[in-house]
Structure formats: structure tokens, C-alpha cells
ModelCIF file with pLDDT and N, C-alpha, C, O atoms, coordinates in Angstrom:
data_MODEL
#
_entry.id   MODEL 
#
_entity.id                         1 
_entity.type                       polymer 
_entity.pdbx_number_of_molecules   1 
#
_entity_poly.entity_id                      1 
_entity_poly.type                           'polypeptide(L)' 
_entity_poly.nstd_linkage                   no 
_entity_poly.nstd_monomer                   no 
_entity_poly.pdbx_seq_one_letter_code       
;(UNK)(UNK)(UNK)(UNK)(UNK)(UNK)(UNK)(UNK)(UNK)(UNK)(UNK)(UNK)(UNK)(UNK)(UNK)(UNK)
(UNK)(UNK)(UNK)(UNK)(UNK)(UNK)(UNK)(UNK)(UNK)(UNK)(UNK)(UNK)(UNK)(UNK)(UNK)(UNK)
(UNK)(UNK)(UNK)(UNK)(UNK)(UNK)(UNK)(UNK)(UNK)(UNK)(UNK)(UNK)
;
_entity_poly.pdbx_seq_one_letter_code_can   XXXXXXXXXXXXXXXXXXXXXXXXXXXXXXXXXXXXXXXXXXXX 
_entity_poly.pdbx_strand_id                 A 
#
loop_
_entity_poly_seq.entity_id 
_entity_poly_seq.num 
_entity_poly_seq.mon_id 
_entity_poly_seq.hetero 
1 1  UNK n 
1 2  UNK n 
1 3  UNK n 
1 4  UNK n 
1 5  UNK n 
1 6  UNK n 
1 7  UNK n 
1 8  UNK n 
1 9  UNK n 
1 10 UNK n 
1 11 UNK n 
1 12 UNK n 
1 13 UNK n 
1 14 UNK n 
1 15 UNK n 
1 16 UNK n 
1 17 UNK n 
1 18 UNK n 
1 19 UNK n 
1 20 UNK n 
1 21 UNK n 
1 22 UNK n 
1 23 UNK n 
1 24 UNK n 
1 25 UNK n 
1 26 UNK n 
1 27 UNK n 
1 28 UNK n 
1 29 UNK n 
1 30 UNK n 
1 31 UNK n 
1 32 UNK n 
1 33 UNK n 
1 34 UNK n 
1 35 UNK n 
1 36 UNK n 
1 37 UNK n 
1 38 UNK n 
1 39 UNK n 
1 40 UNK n 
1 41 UNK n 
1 42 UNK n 
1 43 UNK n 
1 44 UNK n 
#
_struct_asym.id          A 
_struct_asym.entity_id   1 
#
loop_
_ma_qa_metric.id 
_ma_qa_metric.mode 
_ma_qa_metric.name 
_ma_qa_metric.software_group_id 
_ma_qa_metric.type 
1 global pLDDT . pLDDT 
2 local  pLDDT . pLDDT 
#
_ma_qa_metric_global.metric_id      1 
_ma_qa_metric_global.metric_value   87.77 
_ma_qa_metric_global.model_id       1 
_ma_qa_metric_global.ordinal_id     1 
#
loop_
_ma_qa_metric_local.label_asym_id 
_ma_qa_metric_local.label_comp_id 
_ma_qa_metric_local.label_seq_id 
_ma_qa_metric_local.metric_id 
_ma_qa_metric_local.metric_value 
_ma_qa_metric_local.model_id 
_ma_qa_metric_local.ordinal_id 
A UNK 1  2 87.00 1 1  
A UNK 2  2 90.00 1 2  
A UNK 3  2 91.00 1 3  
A UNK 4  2 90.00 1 4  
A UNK 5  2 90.00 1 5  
A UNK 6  2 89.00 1 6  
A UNK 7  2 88.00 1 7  
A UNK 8  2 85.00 1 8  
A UNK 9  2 83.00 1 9  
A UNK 10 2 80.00 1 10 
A UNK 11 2 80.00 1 11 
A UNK 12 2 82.00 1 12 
A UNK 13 2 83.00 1 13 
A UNK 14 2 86.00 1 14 
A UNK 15 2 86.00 1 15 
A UNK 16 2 89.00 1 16 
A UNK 17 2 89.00 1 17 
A UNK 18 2 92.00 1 18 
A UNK 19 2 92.00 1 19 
A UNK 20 2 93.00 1 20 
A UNK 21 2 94.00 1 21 
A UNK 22 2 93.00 1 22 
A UNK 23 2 94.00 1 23 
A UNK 24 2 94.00 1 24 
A UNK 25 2 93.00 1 25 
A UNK 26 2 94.00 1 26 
A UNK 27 2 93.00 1 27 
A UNK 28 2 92.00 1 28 
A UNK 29 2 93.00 1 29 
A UNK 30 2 93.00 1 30 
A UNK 31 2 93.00 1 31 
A UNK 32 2 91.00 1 32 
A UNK 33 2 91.00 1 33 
A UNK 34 2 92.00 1 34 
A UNK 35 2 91.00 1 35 
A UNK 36 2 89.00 1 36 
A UNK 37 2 87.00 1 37 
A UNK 38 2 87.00 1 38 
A UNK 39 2 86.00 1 39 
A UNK 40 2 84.00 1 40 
A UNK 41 2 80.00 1 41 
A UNK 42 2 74.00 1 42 
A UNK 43 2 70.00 1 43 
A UNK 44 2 69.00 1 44 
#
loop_
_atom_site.group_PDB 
_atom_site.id 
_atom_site.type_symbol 
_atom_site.label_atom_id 
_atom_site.label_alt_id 
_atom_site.label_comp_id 
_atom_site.label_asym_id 
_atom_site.label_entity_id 
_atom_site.label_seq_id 
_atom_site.pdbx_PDB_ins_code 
_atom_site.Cartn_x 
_atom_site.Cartn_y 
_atom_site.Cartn_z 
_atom_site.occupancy 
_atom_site.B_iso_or_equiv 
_atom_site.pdbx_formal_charge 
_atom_site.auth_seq_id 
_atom_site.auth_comp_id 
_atom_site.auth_asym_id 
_atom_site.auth_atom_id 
_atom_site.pdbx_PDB_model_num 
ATOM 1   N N  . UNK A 1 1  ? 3.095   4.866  -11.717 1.00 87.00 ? 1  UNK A N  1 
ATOM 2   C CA . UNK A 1 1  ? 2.187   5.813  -11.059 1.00 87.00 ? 1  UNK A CA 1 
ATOM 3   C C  . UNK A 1 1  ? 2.860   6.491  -9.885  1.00 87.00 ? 1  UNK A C  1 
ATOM 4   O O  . UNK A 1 1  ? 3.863   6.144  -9.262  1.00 87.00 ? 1  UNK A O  1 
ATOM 5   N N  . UNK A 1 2  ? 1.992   7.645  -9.715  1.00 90.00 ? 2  UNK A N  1 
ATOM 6   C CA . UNK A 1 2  ? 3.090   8.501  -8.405  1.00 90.00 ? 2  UNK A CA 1 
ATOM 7   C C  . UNK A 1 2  ? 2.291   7.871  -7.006  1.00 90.00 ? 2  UNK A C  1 
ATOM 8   O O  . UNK A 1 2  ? 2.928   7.521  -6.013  1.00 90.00 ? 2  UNK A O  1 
ATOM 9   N N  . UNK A 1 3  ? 0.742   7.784  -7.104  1.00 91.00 ? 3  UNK A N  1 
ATOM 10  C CA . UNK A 1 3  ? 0.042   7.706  -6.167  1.00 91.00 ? 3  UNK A CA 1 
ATOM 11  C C  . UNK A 1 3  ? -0.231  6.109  -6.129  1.00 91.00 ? 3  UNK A C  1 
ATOM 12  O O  . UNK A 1 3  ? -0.876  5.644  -7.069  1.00 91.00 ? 3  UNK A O  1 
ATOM 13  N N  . UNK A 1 4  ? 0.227   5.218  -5.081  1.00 90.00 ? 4  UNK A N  1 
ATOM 14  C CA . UNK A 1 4  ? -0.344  3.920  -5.382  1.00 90.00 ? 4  UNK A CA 1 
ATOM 15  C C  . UNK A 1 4  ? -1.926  3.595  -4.296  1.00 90.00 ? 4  UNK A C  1 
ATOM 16  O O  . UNK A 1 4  ? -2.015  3.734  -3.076  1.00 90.00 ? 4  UNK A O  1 
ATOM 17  N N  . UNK A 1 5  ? -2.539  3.335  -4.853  1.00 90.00 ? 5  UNK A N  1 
ATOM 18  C CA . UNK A 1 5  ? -4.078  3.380  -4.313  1.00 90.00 ? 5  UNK A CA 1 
ATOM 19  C C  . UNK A 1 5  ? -4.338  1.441  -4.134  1.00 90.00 ? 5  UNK A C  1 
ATOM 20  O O  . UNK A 1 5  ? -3.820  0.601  -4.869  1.00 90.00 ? 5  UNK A O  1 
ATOM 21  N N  . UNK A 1 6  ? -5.309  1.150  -2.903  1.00 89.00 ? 6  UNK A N  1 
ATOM 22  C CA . UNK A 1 6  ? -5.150  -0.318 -2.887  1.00 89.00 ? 6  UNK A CA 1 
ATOM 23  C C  . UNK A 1 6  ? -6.601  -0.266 -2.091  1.00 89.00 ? 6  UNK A C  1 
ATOM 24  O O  . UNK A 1 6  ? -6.488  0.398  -1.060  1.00 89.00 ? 6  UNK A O  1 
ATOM 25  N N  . UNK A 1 7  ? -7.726  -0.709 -2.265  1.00 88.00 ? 7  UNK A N  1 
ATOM 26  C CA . UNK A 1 7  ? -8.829  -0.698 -1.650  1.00 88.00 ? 7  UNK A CA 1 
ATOM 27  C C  . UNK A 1 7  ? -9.581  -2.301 -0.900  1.00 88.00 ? 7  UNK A C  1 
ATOM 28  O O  . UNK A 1 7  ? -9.964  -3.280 -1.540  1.00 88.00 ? 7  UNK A O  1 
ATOM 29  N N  . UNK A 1 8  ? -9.600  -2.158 0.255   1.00 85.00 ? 8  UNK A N  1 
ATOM 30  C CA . UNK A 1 8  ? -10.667 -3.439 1.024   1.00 85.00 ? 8  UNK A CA 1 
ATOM 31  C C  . UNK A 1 8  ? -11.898 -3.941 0.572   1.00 85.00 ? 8  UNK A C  1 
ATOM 32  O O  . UNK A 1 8  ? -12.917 -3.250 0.604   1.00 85.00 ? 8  UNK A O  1 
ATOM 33  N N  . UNK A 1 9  ? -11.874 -5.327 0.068   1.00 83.00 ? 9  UNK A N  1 
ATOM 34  C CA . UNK A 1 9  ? -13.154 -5.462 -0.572  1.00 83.00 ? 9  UNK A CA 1 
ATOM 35  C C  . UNK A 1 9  ? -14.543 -6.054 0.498   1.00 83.00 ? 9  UNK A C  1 
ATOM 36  O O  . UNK A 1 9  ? -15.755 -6.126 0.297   1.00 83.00 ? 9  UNK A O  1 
ATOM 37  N N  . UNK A 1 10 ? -13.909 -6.312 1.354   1.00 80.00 ? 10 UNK A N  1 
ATOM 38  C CA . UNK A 1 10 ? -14.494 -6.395 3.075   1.00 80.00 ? 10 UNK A CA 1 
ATOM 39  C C  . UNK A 1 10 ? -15.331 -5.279 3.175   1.00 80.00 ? 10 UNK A C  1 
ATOM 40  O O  . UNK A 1 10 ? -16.535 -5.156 2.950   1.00 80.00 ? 10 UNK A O  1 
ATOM 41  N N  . UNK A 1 11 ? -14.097 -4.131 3.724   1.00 80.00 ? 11 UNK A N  1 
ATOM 42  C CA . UNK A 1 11 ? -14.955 -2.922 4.540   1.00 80.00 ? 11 UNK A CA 1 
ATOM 43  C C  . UNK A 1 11 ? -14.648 -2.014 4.187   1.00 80.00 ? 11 UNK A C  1 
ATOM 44  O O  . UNK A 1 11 ? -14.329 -1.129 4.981   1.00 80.00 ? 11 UNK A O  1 
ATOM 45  N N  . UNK A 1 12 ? -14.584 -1.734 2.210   1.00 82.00 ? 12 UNK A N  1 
ATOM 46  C CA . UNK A 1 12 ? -14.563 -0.352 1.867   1.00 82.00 ? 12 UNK A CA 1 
ATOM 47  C C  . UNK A 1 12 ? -13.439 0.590  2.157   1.00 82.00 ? 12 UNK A C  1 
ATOM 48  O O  . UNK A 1 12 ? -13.491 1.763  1.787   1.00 82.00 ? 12 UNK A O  1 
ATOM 49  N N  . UNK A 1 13 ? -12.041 -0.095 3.063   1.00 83.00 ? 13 UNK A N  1 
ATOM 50  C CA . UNK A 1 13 ? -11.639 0.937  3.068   1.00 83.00 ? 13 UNK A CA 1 
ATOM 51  C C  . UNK A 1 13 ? -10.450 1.240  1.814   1.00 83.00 ? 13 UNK A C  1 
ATOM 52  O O  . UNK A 1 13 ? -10.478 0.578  0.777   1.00 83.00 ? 13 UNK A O  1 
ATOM 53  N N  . UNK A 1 14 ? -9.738  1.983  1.976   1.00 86.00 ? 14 UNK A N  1 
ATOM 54  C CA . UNK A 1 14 ? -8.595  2.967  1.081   1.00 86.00 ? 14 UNK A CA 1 
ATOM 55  C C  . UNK A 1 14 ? -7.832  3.490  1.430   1.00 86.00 ? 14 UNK A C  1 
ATOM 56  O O  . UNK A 1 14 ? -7.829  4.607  1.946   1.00 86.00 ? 14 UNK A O  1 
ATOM 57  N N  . UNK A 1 15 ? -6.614  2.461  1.129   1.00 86.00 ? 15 UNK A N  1 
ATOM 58  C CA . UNK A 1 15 ? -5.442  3.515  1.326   1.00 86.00 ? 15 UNK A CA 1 
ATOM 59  C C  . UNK A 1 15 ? -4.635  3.898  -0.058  1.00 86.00 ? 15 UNK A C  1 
ATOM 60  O O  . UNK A 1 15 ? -4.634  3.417  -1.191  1.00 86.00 ? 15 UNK A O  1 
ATOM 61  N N  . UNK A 1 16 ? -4.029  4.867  0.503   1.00 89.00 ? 16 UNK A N  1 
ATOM 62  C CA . UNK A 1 16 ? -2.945  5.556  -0.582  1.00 89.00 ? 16 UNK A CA 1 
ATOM 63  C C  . UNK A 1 16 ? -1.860  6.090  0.032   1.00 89.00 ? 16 UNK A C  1 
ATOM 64  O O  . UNK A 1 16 ? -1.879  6.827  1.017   1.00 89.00 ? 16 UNK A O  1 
ATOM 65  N N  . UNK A 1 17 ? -0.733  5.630  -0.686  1.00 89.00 ? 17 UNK A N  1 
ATOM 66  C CA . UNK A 1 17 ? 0.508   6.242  -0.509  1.00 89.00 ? 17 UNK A CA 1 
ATOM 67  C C  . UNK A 1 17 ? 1.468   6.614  -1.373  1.00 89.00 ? 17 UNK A C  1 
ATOM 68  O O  . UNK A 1 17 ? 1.505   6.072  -2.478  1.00 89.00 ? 17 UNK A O  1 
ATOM 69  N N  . UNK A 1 18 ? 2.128   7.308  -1.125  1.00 92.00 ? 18 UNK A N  1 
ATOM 70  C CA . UNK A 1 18 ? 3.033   8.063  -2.758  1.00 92.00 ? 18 UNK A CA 1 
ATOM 71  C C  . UNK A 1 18 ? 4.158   6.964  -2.649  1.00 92.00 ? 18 UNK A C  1 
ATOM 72  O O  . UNK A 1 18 ? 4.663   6.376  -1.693  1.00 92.00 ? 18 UNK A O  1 
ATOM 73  N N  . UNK A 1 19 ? 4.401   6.912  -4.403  1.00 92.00 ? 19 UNK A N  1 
ATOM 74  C CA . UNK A 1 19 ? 5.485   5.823  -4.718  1.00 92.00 ? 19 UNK A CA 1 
ATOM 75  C C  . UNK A 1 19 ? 6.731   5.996  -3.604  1.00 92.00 ? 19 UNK A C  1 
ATOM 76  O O  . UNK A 1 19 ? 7.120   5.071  -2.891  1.00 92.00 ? 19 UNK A O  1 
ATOM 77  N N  . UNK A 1 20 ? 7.229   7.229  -3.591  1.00 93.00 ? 20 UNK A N  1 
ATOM 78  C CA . UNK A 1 20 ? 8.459   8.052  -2.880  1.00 93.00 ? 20 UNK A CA 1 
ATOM 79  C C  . UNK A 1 20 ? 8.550   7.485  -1.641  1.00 93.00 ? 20 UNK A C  1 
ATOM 80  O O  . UNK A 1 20 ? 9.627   6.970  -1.342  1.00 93.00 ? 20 UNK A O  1 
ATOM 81  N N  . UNK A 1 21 ? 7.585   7.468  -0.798  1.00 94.00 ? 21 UNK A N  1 
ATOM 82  C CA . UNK A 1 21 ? 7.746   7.205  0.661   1.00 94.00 ? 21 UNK A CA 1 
ATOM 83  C C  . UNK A 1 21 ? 7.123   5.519  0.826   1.00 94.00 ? 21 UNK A C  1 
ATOM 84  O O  . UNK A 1 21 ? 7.402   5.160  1.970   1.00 94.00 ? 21 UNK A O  1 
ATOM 85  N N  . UNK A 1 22 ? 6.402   4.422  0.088   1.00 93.00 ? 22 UNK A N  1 
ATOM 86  C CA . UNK A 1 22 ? 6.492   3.223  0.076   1.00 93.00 ? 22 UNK A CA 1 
ATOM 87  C C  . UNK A 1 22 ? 8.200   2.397  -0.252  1.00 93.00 ? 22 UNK A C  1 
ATOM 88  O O  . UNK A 1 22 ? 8.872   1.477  0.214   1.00 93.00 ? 22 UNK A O  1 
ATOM 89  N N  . UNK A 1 23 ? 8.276   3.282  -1.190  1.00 94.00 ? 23 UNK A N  1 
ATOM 90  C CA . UNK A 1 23 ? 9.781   2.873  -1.874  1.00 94.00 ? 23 UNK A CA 1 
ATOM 91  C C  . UNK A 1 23 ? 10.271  2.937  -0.289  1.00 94.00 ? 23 UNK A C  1 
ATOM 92  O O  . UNK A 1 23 ? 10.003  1.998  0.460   1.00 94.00 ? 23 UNK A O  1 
ATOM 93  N N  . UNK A 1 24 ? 10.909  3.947  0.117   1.00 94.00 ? 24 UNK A N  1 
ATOM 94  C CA . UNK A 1 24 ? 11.763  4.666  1.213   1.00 94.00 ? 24 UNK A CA 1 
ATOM 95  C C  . UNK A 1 24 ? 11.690  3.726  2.511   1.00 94.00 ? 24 UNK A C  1 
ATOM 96  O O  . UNK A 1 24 ? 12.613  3.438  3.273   1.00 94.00 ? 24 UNK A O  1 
ATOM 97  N N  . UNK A 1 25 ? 10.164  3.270  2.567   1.00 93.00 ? 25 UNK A N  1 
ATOM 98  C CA . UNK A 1 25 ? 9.896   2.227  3.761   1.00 93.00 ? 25 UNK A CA 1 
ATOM 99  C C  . UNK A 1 25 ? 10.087  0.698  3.321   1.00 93.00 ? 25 UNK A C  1 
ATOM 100 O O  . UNK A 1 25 ? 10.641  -0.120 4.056   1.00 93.00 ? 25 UNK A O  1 
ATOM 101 N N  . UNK A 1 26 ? 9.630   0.420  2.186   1.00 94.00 ? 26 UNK A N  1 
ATOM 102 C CA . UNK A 1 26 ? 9.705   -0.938 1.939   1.00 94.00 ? 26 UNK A CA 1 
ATOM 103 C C  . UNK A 1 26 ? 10.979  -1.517 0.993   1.00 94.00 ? 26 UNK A C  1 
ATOM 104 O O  . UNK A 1 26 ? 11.551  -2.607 0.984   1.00 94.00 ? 26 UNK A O  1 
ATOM 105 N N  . UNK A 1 27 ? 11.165  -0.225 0.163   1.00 93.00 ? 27 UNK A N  1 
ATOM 106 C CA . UNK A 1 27 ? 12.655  -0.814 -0.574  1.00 93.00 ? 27 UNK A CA 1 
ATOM 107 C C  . UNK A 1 27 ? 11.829  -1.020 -1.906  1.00 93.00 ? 27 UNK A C  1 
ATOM 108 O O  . UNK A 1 27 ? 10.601  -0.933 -1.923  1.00 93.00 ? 27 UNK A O  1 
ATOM 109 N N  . UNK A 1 28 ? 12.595  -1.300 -3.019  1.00 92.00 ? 28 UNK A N  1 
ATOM 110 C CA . UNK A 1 28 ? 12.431  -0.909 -4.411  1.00 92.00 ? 28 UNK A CA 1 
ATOM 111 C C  . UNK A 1 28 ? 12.046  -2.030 -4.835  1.00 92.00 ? 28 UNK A C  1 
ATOM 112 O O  . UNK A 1 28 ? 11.477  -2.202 -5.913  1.00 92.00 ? 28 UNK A O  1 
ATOM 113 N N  . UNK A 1 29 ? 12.344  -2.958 -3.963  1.00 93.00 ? 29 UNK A N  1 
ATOM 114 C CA . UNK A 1 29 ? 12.045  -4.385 -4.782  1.00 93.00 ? 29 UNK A CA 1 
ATOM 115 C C  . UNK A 1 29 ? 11.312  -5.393 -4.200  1.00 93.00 ? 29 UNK A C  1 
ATOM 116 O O  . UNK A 1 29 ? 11.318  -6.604 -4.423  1.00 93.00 ? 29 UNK A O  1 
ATOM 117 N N  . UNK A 1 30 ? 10.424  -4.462 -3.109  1.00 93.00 ? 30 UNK A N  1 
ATOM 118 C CA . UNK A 1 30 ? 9.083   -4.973 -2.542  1.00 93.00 ? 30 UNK A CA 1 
ATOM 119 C C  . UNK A 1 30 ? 8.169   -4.858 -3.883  1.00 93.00 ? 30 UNK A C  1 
ATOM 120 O O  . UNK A 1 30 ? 8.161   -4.085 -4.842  1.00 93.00 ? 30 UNK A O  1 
ATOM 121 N N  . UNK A 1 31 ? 7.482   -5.877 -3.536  1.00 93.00 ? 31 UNK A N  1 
ATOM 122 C CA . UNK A 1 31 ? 5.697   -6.266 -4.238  1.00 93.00 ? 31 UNK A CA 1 
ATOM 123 C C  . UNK A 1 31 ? 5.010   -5.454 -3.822  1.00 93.00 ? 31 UNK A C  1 
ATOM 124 O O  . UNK A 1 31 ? 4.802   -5.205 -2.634  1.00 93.00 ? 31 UNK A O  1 
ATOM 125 N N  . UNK A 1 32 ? 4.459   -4.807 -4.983  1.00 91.00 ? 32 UNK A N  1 
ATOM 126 C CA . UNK A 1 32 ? 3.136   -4.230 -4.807  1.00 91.00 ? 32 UNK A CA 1 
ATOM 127 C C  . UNK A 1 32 ? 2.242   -4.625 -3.338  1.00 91.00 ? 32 UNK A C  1 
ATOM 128 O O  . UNK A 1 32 ? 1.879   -4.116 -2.278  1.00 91.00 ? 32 UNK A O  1 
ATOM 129 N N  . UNK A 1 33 ? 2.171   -6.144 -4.252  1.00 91.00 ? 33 UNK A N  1 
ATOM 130 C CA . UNK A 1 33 ? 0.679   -6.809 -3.463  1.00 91.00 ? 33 UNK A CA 1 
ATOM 131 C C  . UNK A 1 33 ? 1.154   -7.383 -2.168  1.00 91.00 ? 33 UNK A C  1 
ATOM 132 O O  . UNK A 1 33 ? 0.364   -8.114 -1.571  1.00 91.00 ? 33 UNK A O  1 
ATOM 133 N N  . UNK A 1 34 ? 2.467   -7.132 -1.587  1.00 92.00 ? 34 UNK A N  1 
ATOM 134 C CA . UNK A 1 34 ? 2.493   -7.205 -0.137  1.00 92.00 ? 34 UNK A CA 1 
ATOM 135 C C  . UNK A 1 34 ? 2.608   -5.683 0.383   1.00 92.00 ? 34 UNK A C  1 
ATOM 136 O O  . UNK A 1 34 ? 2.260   -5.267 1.488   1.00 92.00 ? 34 UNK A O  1 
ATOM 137 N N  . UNK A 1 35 ? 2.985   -5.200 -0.318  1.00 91.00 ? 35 UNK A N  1 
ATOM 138 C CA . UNK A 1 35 ? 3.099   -3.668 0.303   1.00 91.00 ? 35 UNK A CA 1 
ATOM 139 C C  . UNK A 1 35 ? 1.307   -3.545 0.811   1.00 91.00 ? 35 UNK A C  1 
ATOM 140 O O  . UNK A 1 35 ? 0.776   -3.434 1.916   1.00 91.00 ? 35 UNK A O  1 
ATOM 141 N N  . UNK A 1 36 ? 0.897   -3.608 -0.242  1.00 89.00 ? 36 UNK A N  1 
ATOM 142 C CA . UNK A 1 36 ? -0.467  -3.435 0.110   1.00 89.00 ? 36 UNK A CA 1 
ATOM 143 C C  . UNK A 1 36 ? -1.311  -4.005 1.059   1.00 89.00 ? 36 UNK A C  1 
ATOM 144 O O  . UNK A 1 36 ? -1.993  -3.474 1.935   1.00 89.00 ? 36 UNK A O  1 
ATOM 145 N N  . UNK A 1 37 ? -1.160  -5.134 0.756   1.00 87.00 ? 37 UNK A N  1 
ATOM 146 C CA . UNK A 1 37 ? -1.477  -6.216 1.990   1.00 87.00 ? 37 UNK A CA 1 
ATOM 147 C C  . UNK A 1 37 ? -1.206  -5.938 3.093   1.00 87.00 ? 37 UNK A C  1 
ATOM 148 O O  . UNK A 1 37 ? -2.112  -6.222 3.876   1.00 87.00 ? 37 UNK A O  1 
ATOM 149 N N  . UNK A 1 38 ? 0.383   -5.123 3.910   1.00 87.00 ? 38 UNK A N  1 
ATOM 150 C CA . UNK A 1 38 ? 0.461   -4.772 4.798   1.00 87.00 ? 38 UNK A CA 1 
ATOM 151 C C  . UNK A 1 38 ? 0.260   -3.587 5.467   1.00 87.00 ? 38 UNK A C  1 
ATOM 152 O O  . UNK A 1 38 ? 0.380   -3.300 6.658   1.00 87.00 ? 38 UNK A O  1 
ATOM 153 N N  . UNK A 1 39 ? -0.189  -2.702 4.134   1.00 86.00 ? 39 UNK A N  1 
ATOM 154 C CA . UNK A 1 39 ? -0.725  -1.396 4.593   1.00 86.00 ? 39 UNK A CA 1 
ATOM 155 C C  . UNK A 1 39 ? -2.436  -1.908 4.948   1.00 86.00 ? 39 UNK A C  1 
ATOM 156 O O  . UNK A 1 39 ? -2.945  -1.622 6.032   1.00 86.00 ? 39 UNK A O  1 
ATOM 157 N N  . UNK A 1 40 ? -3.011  -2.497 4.138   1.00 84.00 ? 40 UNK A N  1 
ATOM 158 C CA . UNK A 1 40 ? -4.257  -2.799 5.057   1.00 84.00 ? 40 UNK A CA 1 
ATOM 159 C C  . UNK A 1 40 ? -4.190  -3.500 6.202   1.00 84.00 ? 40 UNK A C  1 
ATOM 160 O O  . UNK A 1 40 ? -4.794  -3.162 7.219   1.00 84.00 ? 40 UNK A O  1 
ATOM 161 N N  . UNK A 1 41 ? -3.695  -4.185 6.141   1.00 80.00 ? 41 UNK A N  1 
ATOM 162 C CA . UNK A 1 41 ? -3.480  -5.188 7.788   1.00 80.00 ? 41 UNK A CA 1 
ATOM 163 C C  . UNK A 1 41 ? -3.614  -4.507 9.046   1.00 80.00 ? 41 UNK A C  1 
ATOM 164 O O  . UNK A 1 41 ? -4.317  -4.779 10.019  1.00 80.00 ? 41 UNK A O  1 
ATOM 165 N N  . UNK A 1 42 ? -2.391  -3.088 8.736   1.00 74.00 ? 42 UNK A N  1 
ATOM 166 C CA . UNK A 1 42 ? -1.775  -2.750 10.132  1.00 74.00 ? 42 UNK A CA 1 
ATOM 167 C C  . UNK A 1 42 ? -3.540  -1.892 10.562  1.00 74.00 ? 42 UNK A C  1 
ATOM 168 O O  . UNK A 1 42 ? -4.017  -1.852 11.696  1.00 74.00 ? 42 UNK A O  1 
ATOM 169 N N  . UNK A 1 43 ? -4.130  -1.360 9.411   1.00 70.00 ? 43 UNK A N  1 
ATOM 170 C CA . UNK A 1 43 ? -5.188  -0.896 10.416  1.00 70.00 ? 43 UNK A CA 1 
ATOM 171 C C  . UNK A 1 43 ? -6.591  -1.473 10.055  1.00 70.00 ? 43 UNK A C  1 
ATOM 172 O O  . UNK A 1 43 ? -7.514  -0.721 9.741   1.00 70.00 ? 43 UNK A O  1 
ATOM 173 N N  . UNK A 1 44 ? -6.734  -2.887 10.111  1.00 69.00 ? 44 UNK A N  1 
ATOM 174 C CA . UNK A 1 44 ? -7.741  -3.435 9.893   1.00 69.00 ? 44 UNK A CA 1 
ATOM 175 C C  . UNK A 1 44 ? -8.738  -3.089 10.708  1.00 69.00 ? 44 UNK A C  1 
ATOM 176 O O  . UNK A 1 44 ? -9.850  -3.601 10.576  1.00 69.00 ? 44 UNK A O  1 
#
């Protein structure tokens, strides 16, 4: 997928970020499910 989408089952929220620039920050051979995990975290 180009767009990776990851939603809070708490408080509704949603983020999204393009494959291109997760890759670029986290590296190619990050997990999904921590990438995600830490994109919700930082703005809980």
C-alpha cells in the first residue's frame, strides 16, 4: 500500500502516513505494528 492508515481503538483517533516518508524515518525493516504504535504514542 502507498498510504499506511493505523486507527486508536481508545479515542478514535487516525493516523496516516505515506509508505515513502515512514520508510525514510524508520528504515525498511521496521514493523508495521511498531511504526504504528509509535506514531500513536507520540500524540496520545
Amino acid at each position: 500500500r502507498h498510504m499506511l492508515r493505523v486507527e486508536c481503538s481508545r479515542c478514535s483517533r487516525i493516523v496516516e502516513m505515506q509508505k515513502a516518508e515512514a520508510i525514510r524515518y524508520f528504515g525498511a525493516d521496521a514493523i508495521w505494528k511498531h511504526v504504528g504504535q509509535r506514531l500513536l504514542d507520540q500524540t496520545c
